[in-house]
C-alpha atoms as a PDB file:
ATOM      1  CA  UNK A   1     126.981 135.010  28.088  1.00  0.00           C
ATOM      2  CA  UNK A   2     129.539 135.363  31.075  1.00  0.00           C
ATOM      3  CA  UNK A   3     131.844 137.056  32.418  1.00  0.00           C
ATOM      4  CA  UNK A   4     134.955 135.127  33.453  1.00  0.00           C
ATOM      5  CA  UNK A   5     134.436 134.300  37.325  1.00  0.00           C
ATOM      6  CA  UNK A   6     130.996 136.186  37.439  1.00  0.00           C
ATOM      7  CA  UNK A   7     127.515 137.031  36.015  1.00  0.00           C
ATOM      8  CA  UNK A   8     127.422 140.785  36.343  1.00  0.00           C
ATOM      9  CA  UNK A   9     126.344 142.676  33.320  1.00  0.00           C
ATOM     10  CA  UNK A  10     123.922 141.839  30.731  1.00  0.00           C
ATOM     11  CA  UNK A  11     125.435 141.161  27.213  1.00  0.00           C
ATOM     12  CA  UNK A  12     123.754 141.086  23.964  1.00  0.00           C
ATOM     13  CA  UNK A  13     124.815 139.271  21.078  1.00  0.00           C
ATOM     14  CA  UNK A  14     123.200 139.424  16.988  1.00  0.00           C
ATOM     15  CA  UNK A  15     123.268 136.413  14.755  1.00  0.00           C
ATOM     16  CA  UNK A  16     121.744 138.225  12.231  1.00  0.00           C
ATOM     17  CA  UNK A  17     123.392 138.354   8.473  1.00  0.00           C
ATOM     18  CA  UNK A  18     125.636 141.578   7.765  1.00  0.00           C
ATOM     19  CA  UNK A  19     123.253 141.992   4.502  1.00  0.00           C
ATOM     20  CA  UNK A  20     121.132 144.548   3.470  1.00  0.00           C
ATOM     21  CA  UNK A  21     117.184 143.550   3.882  1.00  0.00           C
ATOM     22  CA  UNK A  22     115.234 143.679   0.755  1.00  0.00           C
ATOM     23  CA  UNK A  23     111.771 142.987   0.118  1.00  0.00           C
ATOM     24  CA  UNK A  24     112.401 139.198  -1.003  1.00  0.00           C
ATOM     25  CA  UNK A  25     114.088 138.743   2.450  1.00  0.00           C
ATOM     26  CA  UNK A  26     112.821 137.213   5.874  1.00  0.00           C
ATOM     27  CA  UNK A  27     115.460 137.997   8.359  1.00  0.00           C
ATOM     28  CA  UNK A  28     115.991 137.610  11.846  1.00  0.00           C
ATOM     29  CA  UNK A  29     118.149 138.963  15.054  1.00  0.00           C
ATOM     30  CA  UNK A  30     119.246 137.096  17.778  1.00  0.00           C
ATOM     31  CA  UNK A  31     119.293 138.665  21.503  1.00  0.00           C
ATOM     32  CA  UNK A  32     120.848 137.390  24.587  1.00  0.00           C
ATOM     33  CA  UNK A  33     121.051 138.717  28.070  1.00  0.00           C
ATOM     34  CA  UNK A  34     121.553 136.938  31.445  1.00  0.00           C
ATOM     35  CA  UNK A  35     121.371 138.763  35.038  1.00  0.00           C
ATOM     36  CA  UNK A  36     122.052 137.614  38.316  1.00  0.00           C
ATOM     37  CA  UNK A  37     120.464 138.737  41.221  1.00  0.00           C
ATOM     38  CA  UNK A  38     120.170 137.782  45.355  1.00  0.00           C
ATOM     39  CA  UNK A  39     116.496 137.857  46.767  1.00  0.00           C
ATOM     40  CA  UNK A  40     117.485 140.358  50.145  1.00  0.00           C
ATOM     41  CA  UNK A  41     116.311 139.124  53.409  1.00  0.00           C
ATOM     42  CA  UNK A  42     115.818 135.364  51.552  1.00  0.00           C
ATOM     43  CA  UNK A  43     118.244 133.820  54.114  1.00  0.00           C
ATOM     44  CA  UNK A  44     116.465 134.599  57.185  1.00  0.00           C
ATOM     45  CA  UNK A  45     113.448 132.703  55.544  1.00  0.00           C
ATOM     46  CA  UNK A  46     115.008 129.333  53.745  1.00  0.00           C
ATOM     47  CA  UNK A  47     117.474 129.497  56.977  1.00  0.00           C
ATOM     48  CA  UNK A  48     120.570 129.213  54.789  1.00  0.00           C
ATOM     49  CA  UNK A  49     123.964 131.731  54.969  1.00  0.00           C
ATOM     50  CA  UNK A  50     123.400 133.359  52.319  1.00  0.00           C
ATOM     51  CA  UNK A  51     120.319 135.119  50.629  1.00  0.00           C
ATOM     52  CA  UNK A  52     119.149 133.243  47.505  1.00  0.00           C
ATOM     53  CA  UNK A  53     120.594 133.510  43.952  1.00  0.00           C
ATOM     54  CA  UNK A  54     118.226 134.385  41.504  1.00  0.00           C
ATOM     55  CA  UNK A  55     118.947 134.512  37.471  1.00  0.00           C
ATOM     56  CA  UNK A  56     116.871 136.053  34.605  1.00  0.00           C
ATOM     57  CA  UNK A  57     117.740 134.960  31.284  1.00  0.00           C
ATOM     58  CA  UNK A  58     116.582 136.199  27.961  1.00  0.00           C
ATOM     59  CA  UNK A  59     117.088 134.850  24.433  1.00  0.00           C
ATOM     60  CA  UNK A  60     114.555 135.972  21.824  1.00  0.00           C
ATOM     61  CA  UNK A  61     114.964 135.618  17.830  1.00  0.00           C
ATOM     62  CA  UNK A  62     114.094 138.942  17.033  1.00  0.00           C
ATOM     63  CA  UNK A  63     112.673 139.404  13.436  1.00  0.00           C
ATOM     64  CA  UNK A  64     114.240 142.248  11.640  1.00  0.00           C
ATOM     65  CA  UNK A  65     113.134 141.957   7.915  1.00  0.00           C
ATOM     66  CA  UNK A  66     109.697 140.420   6.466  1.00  0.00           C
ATOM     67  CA  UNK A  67     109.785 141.331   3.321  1.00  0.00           C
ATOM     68  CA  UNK A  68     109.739 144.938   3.774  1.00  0.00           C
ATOM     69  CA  UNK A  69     106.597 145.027   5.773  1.00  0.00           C
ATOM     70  CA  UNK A  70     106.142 147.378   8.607  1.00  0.00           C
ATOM     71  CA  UNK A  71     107.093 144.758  11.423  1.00  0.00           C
ATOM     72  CA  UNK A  72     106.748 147.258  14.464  1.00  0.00           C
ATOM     73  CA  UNK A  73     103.244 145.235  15.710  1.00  0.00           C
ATOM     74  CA  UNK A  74     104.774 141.771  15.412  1.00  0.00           C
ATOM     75  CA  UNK A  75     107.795 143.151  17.345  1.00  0.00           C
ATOM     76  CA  UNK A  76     105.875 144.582  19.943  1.00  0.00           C
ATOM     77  CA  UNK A  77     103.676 141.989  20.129  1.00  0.00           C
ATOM     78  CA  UNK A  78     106.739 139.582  20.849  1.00  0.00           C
ATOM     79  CA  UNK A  79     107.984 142.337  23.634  1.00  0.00           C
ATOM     80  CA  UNK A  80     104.316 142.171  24.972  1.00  0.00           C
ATOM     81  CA  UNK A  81     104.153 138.430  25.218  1.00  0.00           C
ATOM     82  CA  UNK A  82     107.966 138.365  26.723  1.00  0.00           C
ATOM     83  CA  UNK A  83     107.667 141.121  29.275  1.00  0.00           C
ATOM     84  CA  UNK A  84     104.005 142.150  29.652  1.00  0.00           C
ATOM     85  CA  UNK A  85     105.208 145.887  28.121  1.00  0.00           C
ATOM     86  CA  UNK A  86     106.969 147.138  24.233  1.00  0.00           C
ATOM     87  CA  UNK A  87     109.637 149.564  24.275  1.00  0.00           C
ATOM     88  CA  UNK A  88     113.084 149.914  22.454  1.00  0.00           C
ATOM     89  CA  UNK A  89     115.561 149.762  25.705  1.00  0.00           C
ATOM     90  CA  UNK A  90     115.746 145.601  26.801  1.00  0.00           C
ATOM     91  CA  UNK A  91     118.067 146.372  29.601  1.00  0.00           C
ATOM     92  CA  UNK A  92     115.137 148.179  31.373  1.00  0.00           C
ATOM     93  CA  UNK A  93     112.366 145.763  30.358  1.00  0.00           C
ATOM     94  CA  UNK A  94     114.340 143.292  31.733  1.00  0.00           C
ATOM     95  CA  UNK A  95     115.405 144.909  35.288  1.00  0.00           C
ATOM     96  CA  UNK A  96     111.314 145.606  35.069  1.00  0.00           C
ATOM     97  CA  UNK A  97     110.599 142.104  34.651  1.00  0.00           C
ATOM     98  CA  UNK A  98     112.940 140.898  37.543  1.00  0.00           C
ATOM     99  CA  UNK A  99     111.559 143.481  40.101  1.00  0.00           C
ATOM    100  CA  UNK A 100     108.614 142.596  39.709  1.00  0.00           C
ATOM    101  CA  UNK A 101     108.777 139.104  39.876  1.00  0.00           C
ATOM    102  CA  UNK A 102     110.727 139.059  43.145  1.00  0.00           C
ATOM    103  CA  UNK A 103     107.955 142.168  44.339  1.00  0.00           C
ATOM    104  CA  UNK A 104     105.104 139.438  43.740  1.00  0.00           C
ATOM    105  CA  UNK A 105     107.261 136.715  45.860  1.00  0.00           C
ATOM    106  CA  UNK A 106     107.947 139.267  48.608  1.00  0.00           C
ATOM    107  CA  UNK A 107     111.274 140.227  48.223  1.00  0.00           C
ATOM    108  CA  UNK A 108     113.608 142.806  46.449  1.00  0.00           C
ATOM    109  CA  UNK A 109     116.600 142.294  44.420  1.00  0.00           C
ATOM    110  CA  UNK A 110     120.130 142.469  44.508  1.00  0.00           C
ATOM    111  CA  UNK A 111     122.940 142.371  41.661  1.00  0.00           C
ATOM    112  CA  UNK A 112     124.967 139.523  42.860  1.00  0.00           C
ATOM    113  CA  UNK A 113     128.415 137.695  41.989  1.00  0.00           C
ATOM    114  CA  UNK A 114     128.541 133.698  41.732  1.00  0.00           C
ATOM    115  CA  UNK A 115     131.473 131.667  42.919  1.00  0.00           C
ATOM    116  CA  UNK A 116     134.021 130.844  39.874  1.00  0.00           C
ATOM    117  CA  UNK A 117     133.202 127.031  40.520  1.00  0.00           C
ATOM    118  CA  UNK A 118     129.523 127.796  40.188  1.00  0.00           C
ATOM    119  CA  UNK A 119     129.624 129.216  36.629  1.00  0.00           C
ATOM    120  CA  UNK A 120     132.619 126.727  35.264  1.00  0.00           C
ATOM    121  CA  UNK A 121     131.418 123.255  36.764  1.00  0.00           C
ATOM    122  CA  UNK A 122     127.091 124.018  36.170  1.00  0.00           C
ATOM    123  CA  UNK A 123     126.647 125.127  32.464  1.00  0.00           C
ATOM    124  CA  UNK A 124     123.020 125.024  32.489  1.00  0.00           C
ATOM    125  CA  UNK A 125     121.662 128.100  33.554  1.00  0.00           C
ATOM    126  CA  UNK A 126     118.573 127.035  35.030  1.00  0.00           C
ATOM    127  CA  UNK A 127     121.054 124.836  37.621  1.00  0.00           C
ATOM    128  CA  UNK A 128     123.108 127.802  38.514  1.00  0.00           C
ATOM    129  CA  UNK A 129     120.418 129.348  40.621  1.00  0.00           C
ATOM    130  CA  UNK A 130     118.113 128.743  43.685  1.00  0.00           C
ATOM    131  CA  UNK A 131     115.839 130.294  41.617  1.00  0.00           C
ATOM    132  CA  UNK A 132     115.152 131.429  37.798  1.00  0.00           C
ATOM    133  CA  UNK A 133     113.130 133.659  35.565  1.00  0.00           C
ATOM    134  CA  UNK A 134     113.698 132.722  31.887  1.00  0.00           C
ATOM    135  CA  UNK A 135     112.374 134.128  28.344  1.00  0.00           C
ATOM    136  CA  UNK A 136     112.666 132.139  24.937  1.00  0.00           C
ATOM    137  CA  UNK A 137     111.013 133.333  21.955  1.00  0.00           C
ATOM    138  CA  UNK A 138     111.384 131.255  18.814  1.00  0.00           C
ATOM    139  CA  UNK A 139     110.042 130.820  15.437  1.00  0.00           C
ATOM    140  CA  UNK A 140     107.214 127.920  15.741  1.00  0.00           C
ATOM    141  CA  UNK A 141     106.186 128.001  11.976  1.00  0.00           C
ATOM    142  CA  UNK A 142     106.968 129.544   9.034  1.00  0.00           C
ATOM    143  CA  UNK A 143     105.504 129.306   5.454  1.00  0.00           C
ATOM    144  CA  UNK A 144     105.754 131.604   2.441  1.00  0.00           C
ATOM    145  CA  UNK A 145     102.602 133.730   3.735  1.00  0.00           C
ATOM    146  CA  UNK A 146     102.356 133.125   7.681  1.00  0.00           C
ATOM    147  CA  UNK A 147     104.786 133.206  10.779  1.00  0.00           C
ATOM    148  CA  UNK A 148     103.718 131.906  14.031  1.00  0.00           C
ATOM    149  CA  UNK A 149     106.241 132.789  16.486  1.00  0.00           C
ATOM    150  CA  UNK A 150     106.307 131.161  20.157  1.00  0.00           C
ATOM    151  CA  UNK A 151     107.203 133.131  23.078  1.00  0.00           C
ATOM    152  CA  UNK A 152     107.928 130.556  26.299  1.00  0.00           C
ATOM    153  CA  UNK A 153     108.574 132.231  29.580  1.00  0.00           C
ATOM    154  CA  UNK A 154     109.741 129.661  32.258  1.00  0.00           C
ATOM    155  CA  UNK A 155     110.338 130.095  36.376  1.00  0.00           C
ATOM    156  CA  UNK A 156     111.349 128.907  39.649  1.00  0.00           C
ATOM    157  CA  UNK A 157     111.136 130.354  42.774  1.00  0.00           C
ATOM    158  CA  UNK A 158     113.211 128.756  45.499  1.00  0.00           C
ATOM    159  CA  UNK A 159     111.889 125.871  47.128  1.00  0.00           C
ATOM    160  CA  UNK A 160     108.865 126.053  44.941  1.00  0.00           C
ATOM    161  CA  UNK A 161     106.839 122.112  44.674  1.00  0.00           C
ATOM    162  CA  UNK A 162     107.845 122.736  40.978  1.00  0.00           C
ATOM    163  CA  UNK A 163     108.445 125.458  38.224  1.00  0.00           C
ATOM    164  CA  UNK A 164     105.793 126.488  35.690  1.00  0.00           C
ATOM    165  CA  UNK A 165     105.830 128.254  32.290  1.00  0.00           C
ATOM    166  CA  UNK A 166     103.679 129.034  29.376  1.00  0.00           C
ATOM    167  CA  UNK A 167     103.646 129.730  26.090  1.00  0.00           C
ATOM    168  CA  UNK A 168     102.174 132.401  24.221  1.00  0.00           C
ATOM    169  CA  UNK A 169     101.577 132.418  20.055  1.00  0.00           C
ATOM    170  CA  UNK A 170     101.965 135.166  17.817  1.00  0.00           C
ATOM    171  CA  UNK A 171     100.299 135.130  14.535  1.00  0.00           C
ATOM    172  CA  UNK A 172     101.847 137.316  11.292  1.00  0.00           C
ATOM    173  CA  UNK A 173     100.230 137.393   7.743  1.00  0.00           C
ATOM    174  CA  UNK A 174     103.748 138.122   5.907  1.00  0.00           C
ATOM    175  CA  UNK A 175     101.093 138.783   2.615  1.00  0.00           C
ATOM    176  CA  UNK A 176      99.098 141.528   3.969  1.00  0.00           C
ATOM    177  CA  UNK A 177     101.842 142.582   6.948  1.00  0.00           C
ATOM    178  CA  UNK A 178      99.595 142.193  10.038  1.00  0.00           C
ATOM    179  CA  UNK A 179      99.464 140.503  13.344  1.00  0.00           C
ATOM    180  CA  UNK A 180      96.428 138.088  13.356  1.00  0.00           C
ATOM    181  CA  UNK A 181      94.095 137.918  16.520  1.00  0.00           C
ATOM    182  CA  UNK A 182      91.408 135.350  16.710  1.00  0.00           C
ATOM    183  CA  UNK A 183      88.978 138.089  15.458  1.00  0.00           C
ATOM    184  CA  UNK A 184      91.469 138.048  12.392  1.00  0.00           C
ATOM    185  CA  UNK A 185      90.268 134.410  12.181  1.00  0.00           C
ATOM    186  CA  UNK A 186      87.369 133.691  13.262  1.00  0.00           C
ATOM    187  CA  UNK A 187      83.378 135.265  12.490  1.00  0.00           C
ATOM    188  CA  UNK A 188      81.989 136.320  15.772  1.00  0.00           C
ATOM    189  CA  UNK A 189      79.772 132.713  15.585  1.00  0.00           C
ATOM    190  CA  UNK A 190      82.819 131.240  15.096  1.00  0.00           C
ATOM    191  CA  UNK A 191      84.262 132.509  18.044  1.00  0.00           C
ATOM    192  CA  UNK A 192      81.154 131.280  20.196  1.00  0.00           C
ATOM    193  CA  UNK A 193      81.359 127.927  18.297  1.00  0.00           C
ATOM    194  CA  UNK A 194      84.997 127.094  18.939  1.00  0.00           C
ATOM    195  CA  UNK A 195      84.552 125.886  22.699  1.00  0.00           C
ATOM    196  CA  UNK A 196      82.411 122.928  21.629  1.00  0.00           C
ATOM    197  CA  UNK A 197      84.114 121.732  18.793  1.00  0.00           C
ATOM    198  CA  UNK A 198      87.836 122.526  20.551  1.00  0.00           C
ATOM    199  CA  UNK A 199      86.086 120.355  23.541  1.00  0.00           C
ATOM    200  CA  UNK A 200      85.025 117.276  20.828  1.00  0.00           C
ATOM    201  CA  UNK A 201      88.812 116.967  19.318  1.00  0.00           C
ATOM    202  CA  UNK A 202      90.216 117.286  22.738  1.00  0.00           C
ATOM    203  CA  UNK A 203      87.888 113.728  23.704  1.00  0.00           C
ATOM    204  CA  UNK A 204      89.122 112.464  20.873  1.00  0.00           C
ATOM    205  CA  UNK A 205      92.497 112.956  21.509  1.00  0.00           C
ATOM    206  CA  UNK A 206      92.153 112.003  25.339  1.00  0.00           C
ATOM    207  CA  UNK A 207      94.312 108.540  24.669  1.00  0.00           C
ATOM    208  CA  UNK A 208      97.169 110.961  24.459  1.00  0.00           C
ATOM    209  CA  UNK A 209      96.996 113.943  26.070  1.00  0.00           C
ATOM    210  CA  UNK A 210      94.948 112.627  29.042  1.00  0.00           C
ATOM    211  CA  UNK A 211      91.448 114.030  29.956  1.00  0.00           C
ATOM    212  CA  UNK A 212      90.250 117.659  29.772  1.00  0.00           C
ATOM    213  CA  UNK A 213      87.765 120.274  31.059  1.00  0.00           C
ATOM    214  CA  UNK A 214      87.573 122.448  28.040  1.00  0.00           C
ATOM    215  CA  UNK A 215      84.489 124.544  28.295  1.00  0.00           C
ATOM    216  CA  UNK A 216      85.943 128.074  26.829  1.00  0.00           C
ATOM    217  CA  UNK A 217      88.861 129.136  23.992  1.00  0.00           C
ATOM    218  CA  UNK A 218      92.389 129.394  25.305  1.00  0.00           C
ATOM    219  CA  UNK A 219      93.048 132.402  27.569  1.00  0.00           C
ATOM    220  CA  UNK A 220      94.014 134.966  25.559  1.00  0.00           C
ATOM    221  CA  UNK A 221      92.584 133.973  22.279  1.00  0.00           C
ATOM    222  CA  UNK A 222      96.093 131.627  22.079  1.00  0.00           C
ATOM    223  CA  UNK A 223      96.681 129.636  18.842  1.00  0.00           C
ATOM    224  CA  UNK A 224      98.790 129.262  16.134  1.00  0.00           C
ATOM    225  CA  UNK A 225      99.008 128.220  12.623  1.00  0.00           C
ATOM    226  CA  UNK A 226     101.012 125.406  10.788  1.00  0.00           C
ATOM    227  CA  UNK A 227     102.018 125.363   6.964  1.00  0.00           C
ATOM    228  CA  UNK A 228     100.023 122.068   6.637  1.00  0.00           C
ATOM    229  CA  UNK A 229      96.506 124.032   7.299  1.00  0.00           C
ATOM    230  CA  UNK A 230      96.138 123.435  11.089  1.00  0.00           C
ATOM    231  CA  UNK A 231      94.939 125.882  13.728  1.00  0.00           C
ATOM    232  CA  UNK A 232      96.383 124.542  16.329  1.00  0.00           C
ATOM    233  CA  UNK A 233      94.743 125.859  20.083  1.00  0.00           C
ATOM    234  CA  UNK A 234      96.984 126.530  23.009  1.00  0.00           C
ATOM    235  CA  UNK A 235      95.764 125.540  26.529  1.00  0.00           C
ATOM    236  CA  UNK A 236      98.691 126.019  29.540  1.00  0.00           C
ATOM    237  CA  UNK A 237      99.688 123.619  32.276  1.00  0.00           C
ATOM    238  CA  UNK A 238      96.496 124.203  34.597  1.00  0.00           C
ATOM    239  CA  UNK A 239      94.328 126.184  32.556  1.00  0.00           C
ATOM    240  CA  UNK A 240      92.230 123.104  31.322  1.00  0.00           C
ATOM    241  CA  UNK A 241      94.365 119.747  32.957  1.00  0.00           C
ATOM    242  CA  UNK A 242      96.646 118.658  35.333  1.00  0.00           C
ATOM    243  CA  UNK A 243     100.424 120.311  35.685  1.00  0.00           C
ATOM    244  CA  UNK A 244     101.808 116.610  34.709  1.00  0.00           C
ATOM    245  CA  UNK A 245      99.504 116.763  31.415  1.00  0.00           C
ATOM    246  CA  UNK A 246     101.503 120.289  30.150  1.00  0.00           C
ATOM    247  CA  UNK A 247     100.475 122.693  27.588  1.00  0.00           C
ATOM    248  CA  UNK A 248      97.461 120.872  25.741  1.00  0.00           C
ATOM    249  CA  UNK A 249      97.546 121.296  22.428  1.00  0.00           C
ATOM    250  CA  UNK A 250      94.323 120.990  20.340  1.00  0.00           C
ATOM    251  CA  UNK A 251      95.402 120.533  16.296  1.00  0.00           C
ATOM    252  CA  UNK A 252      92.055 121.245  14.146  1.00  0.00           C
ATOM    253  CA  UNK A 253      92.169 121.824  10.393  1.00  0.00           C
ATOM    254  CA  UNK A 254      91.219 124.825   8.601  1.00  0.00           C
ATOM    255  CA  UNK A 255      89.119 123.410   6.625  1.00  0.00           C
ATOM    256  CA  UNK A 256      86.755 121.565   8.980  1.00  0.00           C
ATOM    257  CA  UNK A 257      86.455 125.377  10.354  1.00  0.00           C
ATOM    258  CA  UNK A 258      85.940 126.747   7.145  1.00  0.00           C
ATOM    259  CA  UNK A 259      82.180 127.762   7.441  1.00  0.00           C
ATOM    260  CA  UNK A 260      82.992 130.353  10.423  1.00  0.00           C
ATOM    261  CA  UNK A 261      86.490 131.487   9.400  1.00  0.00           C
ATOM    262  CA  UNK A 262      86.571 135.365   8.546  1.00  0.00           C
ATOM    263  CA  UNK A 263      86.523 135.945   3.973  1.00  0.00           C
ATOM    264  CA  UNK A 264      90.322 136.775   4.958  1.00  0.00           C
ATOM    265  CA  UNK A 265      91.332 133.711   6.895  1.00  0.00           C
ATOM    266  CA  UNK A 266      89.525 131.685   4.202  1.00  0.00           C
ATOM    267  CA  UNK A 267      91.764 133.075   1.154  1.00  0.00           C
ATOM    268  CA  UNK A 268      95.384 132.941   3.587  1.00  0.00           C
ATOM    269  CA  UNK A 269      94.385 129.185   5.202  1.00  0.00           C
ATOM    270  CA  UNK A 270      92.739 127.795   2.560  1.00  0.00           C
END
């Protein structure tokens, strides 16, 4: 959202029903902020007039309601994944977030103010700046008794060969009202099982996604879960292939995994 003639303040906007939650209801919030910001002393070093423009942006579907289960872990999980910290008060996660982005590229920040022409003739946000720091979180799945919830955090610095994101999964049992980890999933032979057979479906899939060096799970523990009975393993641009091959994604049913899912994965997946 923008101001007329400027990106100044952060605004927040909810898409979420004016109805009361209940427990037969799945609801959701949507939040939107944008910030501008100059990287001081930036001009000196890309020898241009001005210091480079910089521009956070947040939008995050926020759930509110799942059917009356005590959400506050899958929240805070989402606020973990989007800004590496939970708390209640977004405008500070969010000047957080920025400072220390521009800290790790050497530089401190500055509100700024973009030229009228700037905000009216680019409408993409990403092509407003020299440089950009964005957060989406999303619903990935959804199915009567899971949620897997995708939080994508995008950037640019100035000049950079390219930009790079990546994608971290939440898992949430709507049934029992809990935030799934692998551990959640998987036996502890599972767990030491799951690099082979991740590493056989990912040769089998090499036609599309390119080769692989898979020798461990995702970092993280990252996966998520479809309604069709997939577990579906998350690799990120570098961790296991080239940039150009993107986030590798490694479908595997439940099912074949059966003998080292956990007695509670085996009764939600299958």
């Amino acid at each position: 959202m923008f101001a007329s003639g400027m990106i100044a303040a952060i605004a927040f906007a909810s898409c979420s029903a004016d109805r009361k939650a209940d427990n037969d209801m799945v609801t959701f919030k949507k939040i939107e902020a944008t910030k501008a910001y100059s990287l001081k002393g930036s001009a000196v070093d890309f020898e241009t007039p001005s210091d480079q423009s910089y521009g956070l942006q947040v939008q995050l579907l926020m759930p509110e309601s799942m059917f009356g289960k005590d959400i506050a872990a899958l929240r805070d999980s989402i606020l973990d994944a989007a800004f590496d910290t939970t708390g209640t008060d977004l405008n500070t996660m969010i000047e957080r977030t920025a400072a220390k982005i521009s800290r790790e590229n050497g530089y401190t920040l500055a509100d700024t103010v973009l030229p009228d022409s700037v905000v009216r003739d680019t409408p993409r946000f990403t092509a407003r700046f020299n440089g950009f720091y964005s957060i989406e979180g999303d619903v990935e799945t959804l199915s009567a008794s899971i949620l897997s919830y995708a939080v994508t955090v995008s950037y640019y610095m100035p000049s950079a060969a390219h930009g790079m994101y990546n994608i971290r999964y939440i898992n949430y049992d709507l049934t029992a009202g809990k935030v799934l980890t692998l551990a959640d999933v998987f036996t502890a032979e599972g767990i030491a099982a799951l690099p082979e057979i991740i590493r056989d479906y990912a040769v089998r899939m090499e036609a599309s996604i390119g080769s692989t060096d898979i020798t461990e799970i995702p970092g993280g523990g990252n996966f998520y879960l479809t309604p069709d009975g997939e577990i579906v393993f998350s690799y990120q641009p570098y961790e296991v292939a080239s940039y150009a091959q993107g986030e590798i994604q490694i479908p595997i049913p439940a099912y074949i995994l059966s003998q080292y899912l956990t007695p509670a994965a085996h009764s939600l997946l299958l």
